[in-house]
PDB file of N, CA and C in Angstrom:
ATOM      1  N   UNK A   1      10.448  15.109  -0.496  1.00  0.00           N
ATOM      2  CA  UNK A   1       9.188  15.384  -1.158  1.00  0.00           C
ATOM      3  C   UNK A   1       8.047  15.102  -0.182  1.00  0.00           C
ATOM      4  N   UNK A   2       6.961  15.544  -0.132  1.00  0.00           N
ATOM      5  CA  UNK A   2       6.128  15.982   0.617  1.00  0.00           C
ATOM      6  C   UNK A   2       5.027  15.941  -0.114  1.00  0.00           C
ATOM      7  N   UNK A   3       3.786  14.351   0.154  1.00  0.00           N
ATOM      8  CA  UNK A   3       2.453  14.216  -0.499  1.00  0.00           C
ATOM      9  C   UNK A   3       1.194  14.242   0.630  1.00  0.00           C
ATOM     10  N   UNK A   4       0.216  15.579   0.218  1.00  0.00           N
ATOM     11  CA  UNK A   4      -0.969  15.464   0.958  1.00  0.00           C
ATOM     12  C   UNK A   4      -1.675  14.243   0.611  1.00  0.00           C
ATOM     13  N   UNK A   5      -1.520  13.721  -0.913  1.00  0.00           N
ATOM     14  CA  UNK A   5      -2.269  12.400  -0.813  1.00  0.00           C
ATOM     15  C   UNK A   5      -1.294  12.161  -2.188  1.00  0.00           C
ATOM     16  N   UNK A   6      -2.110  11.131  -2.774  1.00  0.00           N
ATOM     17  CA  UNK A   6      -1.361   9.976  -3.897  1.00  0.00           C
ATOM     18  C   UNK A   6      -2.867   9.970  -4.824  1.00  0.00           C
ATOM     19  N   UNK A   7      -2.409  10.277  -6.310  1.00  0.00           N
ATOM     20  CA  UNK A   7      -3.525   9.921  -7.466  1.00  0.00           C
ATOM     21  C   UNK A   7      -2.660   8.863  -7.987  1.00  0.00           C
ATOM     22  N   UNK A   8      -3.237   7.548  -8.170  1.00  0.00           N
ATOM     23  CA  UNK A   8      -3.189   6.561  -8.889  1.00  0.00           C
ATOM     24  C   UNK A   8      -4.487   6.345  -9.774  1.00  0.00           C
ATOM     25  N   UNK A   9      -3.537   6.146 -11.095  1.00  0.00           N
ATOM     26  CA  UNK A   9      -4.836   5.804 -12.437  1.00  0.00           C
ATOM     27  C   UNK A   9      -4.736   4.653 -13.025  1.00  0.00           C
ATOM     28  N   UNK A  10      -5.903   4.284 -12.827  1.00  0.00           N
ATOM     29  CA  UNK A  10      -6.161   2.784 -13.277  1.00  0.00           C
ATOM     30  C   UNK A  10      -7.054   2.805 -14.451  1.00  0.00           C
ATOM     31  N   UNK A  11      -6.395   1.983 -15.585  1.00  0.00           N
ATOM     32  CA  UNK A  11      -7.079   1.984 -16.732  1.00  0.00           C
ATOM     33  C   UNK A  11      -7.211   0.187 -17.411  1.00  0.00           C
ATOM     34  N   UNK A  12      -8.557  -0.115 -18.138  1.00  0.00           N
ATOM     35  CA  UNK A  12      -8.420  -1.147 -18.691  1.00  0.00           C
ATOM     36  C   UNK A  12      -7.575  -1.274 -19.668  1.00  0.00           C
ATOM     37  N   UNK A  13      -6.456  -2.389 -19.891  1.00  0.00           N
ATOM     38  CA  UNK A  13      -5.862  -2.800 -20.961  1.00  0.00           C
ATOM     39  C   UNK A  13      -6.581  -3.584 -21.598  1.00  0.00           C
ATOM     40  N   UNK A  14      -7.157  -3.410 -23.025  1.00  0.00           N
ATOM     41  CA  UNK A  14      -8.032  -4.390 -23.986  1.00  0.00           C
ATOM     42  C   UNK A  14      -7.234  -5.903 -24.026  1.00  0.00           C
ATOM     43  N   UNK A  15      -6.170  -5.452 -24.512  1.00  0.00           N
ATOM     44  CA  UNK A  15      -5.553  -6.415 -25.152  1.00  0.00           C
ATOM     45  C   UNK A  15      -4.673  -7.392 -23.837  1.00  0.00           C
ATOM     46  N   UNK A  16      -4.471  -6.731 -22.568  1.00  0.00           N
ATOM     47  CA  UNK A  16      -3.943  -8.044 -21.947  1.00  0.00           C
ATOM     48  C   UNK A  16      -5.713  -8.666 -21.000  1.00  0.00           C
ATOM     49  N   UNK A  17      -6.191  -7.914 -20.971  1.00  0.00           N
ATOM     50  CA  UNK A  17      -7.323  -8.489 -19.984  1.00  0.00           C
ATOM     51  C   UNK A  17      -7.189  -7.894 -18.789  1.00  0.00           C
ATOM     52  N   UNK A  18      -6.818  -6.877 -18.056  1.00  0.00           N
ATOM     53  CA  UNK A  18      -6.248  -6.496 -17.213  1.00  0.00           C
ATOM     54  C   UNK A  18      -6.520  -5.170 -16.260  1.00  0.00           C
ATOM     55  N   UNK A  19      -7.116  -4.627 -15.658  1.00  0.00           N
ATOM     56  CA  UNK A  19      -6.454  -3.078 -14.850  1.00  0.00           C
ATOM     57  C   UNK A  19      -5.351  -2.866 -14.963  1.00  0.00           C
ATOM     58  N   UNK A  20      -4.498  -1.994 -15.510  1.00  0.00           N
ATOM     59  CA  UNK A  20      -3.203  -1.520 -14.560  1.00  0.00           C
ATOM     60  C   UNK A  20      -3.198  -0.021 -13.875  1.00  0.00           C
ATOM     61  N   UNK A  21      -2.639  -0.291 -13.091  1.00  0.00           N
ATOM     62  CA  UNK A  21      -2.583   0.819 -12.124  1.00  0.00           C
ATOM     63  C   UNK A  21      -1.025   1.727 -12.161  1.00  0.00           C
ATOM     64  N   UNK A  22      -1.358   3.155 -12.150  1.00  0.00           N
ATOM     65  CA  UNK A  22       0.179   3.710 -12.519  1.00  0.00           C
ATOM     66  C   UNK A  22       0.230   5.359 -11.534  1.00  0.00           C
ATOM     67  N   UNK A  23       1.373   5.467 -11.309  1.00  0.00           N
ATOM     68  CA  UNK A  23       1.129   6.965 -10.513  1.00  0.00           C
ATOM     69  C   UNK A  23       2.412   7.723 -10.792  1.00  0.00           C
ATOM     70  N   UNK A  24       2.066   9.101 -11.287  1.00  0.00           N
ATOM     71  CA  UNK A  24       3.002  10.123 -11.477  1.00  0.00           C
ATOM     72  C   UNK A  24       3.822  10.182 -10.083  1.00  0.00           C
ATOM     73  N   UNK A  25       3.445  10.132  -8.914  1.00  0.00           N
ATOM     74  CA  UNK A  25       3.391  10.243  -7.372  1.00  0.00           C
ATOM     75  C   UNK A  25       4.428   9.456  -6.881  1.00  0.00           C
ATOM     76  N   UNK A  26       4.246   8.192  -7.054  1.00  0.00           N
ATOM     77  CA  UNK A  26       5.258   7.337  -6.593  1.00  0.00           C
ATOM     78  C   UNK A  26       5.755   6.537  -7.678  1.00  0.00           C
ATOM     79  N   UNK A  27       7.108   6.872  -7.672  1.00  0.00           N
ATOM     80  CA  UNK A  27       8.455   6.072  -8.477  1.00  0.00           C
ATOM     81  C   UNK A  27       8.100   4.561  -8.716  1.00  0.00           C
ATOM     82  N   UNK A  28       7.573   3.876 -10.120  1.00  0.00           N
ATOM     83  CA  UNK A  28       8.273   2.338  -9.481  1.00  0.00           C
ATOM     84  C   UNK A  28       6.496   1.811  -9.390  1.00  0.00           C
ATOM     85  N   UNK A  29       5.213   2.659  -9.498  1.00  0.00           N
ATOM     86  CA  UNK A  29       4.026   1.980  -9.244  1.00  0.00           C
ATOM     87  C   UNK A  29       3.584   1.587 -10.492  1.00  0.00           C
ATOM     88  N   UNK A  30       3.406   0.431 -10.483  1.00  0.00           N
ATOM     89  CA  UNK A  30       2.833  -0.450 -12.036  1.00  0.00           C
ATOM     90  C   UNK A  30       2.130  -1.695 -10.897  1.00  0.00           C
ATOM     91  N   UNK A  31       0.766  -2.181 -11.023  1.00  0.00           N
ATOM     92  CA  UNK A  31       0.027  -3.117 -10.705  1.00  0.00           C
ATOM     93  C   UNK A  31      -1.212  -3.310 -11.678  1.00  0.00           C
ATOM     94  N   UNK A  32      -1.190  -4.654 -11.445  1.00  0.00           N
ATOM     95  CA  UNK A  32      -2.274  -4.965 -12.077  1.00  0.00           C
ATOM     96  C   UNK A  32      -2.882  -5.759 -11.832  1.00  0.00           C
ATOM     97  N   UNK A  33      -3.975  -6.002 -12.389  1.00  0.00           N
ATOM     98  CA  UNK A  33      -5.353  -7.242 -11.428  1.00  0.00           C
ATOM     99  C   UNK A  33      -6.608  -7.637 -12.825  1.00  0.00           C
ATOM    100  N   UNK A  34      -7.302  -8.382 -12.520  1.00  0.00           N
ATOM    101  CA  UNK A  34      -8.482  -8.706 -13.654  1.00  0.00           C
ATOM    102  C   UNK A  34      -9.685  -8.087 -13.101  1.00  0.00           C
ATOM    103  N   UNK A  35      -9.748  -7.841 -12.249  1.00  0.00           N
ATOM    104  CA  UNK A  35     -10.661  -6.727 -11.527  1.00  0.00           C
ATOM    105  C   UNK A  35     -10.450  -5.798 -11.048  1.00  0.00           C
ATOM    106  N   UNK A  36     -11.360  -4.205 -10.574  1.00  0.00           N
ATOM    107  CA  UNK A  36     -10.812  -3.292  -9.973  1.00  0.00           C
ATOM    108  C   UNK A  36     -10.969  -3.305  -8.664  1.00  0.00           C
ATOM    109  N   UNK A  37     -11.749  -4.580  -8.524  1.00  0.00           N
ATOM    110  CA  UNK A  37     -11.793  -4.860  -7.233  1.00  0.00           C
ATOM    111  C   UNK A  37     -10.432  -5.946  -6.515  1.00  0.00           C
ATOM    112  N   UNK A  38     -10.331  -6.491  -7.116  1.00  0.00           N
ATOM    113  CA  UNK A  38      -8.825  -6.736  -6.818  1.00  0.00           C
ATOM    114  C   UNK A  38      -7.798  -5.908  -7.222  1.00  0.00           C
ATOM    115  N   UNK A  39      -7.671  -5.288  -7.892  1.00  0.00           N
ATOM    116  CA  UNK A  39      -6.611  -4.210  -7.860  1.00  0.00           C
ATOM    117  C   UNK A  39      -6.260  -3.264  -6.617  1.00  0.00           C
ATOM    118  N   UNK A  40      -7.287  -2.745  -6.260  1.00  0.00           N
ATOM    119  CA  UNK A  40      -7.708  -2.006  -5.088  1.00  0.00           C
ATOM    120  C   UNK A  40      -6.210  -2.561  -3.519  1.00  0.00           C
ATOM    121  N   UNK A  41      -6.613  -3.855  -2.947  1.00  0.00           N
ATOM    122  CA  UNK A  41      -5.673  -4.020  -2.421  1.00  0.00           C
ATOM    123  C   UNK A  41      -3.979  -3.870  -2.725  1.00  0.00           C
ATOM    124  N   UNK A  42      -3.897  -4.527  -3.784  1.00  0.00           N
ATOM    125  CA  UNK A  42      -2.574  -4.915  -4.685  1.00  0.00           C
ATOM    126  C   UNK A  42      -1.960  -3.222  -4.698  1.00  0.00           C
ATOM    127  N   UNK A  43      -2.406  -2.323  -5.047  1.00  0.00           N
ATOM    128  CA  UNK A  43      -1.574  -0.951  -5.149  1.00  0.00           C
ATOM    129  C   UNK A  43      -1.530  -0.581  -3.475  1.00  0.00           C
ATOM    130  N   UNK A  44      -3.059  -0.723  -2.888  1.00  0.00           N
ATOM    131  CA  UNK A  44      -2.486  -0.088  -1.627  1.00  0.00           C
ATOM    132  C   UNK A  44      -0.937  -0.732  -0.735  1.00  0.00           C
ATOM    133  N   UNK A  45      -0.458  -1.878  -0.987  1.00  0.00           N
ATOM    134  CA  UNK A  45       0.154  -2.950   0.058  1.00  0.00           C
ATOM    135  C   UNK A  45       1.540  -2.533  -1.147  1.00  0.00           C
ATOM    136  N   UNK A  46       1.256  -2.402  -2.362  1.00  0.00           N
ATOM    137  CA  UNK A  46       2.552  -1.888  -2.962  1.00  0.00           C
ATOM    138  C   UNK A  46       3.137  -0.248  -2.571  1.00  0.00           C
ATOM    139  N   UNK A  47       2.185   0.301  -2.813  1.00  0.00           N
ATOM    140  CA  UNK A  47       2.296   2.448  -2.245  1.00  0.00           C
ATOM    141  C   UNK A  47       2.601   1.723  -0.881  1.00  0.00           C
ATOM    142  N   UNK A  48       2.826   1.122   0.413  1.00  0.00           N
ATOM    143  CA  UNK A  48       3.217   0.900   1.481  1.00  0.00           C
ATOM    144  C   UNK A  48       4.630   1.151   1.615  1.00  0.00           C
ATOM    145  N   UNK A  49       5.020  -0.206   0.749  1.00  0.00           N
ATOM    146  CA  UNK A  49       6.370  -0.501   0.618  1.00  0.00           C
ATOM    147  C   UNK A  49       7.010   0.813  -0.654  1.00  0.00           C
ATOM    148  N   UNK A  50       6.234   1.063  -1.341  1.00  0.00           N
ATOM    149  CA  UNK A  50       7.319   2.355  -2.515  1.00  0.00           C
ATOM    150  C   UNK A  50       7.294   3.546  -1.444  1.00  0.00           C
ATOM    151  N   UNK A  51       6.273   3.667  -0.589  1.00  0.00           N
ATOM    152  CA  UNK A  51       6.141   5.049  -0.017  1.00  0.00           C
ATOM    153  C   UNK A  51       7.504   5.082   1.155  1.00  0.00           C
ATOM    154  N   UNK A  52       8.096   3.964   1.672  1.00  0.00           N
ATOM    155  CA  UNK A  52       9.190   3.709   2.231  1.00  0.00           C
ATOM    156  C   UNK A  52      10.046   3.788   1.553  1.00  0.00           C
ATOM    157  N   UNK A  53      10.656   2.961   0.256  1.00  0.00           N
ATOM    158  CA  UNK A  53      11.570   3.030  -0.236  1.00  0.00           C
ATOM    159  C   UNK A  53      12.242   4.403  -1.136  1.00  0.00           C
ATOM    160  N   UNK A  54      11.228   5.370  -1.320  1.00  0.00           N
ATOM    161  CA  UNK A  54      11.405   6.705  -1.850  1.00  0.00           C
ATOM    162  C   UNK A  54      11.343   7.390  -1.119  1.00  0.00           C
ATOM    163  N   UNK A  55      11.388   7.039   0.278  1.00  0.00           N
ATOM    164  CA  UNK A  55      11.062   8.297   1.428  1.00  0.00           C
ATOM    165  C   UNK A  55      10.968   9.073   1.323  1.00  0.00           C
ATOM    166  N   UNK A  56       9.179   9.236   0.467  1.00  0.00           N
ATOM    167  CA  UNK A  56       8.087   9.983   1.008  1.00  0.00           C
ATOM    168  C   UNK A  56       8.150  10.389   2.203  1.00  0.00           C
ATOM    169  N   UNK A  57       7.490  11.770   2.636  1.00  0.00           N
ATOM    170  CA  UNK A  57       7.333  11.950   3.956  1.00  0.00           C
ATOM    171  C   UNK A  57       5.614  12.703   3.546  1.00  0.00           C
ATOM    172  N   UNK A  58       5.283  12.595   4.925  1.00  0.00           N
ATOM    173  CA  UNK A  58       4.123  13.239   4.917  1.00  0.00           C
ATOM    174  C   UNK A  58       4.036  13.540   6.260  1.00  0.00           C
ATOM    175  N   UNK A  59       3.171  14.396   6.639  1.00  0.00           N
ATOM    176  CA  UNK A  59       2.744  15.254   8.497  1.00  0.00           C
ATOM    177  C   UNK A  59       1.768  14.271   8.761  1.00  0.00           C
ATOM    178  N   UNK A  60       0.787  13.759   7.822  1.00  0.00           N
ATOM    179  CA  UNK A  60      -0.702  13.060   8.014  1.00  0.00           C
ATOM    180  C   UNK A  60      -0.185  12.109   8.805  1.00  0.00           C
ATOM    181  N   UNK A  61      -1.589  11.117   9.554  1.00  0.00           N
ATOM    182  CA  UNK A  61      -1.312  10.150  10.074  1.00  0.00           C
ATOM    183  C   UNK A  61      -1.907   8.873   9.144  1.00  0.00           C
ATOM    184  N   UNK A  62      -2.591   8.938   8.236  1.00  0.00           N
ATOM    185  CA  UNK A  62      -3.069   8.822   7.108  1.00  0.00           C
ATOM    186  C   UNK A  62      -3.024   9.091   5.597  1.00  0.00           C
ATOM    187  N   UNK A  63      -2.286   8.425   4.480  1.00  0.00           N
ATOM    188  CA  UNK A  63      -1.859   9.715   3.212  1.00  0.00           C
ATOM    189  C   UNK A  63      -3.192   8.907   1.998  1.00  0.00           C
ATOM    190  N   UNK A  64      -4.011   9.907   1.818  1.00  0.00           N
ATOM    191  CA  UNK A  64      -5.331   9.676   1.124  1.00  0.00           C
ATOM    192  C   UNK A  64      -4.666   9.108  -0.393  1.00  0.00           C
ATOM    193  N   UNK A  65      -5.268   7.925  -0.847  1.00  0.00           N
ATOM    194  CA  UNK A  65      -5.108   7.471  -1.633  1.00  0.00           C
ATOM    195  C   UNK A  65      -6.637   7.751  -2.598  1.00  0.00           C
ATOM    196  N   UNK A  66      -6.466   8.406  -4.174  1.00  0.00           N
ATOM    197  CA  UNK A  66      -7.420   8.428  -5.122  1.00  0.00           C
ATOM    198  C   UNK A  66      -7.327   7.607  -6.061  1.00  0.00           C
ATOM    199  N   UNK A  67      -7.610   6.385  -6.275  1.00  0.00           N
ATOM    200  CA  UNK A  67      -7.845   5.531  -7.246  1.00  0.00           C
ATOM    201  C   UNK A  67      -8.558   6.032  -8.172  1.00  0.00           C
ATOM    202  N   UNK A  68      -8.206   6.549  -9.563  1.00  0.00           N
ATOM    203  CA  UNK A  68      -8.847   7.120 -10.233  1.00  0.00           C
ATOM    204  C   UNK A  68      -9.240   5.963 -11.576  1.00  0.00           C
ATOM    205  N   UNK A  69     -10.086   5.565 -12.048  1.00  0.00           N
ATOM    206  CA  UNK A  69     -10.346   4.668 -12.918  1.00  0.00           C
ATOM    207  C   UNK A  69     -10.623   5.505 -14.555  1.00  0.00           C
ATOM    208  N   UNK A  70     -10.546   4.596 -15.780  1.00  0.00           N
ATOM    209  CA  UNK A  70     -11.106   5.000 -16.975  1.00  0.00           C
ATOM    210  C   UNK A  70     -11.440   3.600 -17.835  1.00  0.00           C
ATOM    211  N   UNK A  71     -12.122   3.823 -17.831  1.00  0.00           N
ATOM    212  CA  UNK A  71     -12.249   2.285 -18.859  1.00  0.00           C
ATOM    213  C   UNK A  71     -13.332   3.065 -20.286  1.00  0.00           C
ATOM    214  N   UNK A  72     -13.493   3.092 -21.062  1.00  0.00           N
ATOM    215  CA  UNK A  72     -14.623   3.232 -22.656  1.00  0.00           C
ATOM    216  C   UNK A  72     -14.878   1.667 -23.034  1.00  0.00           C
ATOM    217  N   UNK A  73     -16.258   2.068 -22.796  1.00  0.00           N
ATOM    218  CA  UNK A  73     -17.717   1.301 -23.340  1.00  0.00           C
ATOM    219  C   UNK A  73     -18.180   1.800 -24.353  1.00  0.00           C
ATOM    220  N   UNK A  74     -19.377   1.175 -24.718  1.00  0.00           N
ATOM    221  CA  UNK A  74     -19.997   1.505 -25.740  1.00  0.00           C
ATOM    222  C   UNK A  74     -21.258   1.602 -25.820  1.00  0.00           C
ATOM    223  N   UNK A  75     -22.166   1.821 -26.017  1.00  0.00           N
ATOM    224  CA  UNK A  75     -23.862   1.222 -26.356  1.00  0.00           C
ATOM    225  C   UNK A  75     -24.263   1.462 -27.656  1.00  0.00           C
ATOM    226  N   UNK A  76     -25.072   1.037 -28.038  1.00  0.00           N
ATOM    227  CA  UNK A  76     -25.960   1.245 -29.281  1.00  0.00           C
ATOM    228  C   UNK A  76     -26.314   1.904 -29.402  1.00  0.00           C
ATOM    229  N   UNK A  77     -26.774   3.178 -30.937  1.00  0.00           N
ATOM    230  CA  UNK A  77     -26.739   4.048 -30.702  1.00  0.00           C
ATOM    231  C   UNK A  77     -28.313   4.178 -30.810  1.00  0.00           C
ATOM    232  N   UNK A  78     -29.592   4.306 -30.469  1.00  0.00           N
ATOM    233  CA  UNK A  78     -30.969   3.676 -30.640  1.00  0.00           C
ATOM    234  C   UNK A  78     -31.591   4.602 -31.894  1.00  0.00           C
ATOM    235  N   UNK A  79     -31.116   5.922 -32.019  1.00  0.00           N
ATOM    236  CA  UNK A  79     -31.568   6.577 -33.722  1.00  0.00           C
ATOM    237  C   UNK A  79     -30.625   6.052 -34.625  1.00  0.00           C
ATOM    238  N   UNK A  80     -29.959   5.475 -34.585  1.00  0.00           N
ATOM    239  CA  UNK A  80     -29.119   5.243 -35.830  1.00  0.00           C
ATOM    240  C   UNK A  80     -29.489   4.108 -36.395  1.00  0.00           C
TER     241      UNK A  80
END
């Protein structure tokens, strides 16, 4: 299999407190962090080691990683 890059989606879990991070892309990616700023490292240093163990291949010398986020907020609604 053969990736120009990697989409990983990271979404808030309400109920554990958490980011987790998940990818159609690579086999085996589940991370998670209390920030998305700590998350950020934690998937790249994991996609390292899965991108070896599923031997991925790629031509790049570089394989672009998209951290894609979703989290729902709320605000007030100010006419209501």
């Amino acid at each position: 299999m053969r990736h120009s890059s990697i989409i990983v989606r990271a979404a808030w879990d309400d109920e554990a407190g958490v980011w987790v991070a998940t990818s159609t892309d690579i086999d085996g990616l589940v991370v998670e962090a209390a920030t998305i700023e700590a998350l950020e490292p934690k998937v790249l240093a994991v996609l390292s080691d899965l991108i070896e163990l599923n031997g991925i291949e790629s031509d790049l010398p570089e394989i672009p990683v998209h951290i894609m986020t979703e989290q729902l907020v709320r605000i007030p609604n100010p006419s209501y």
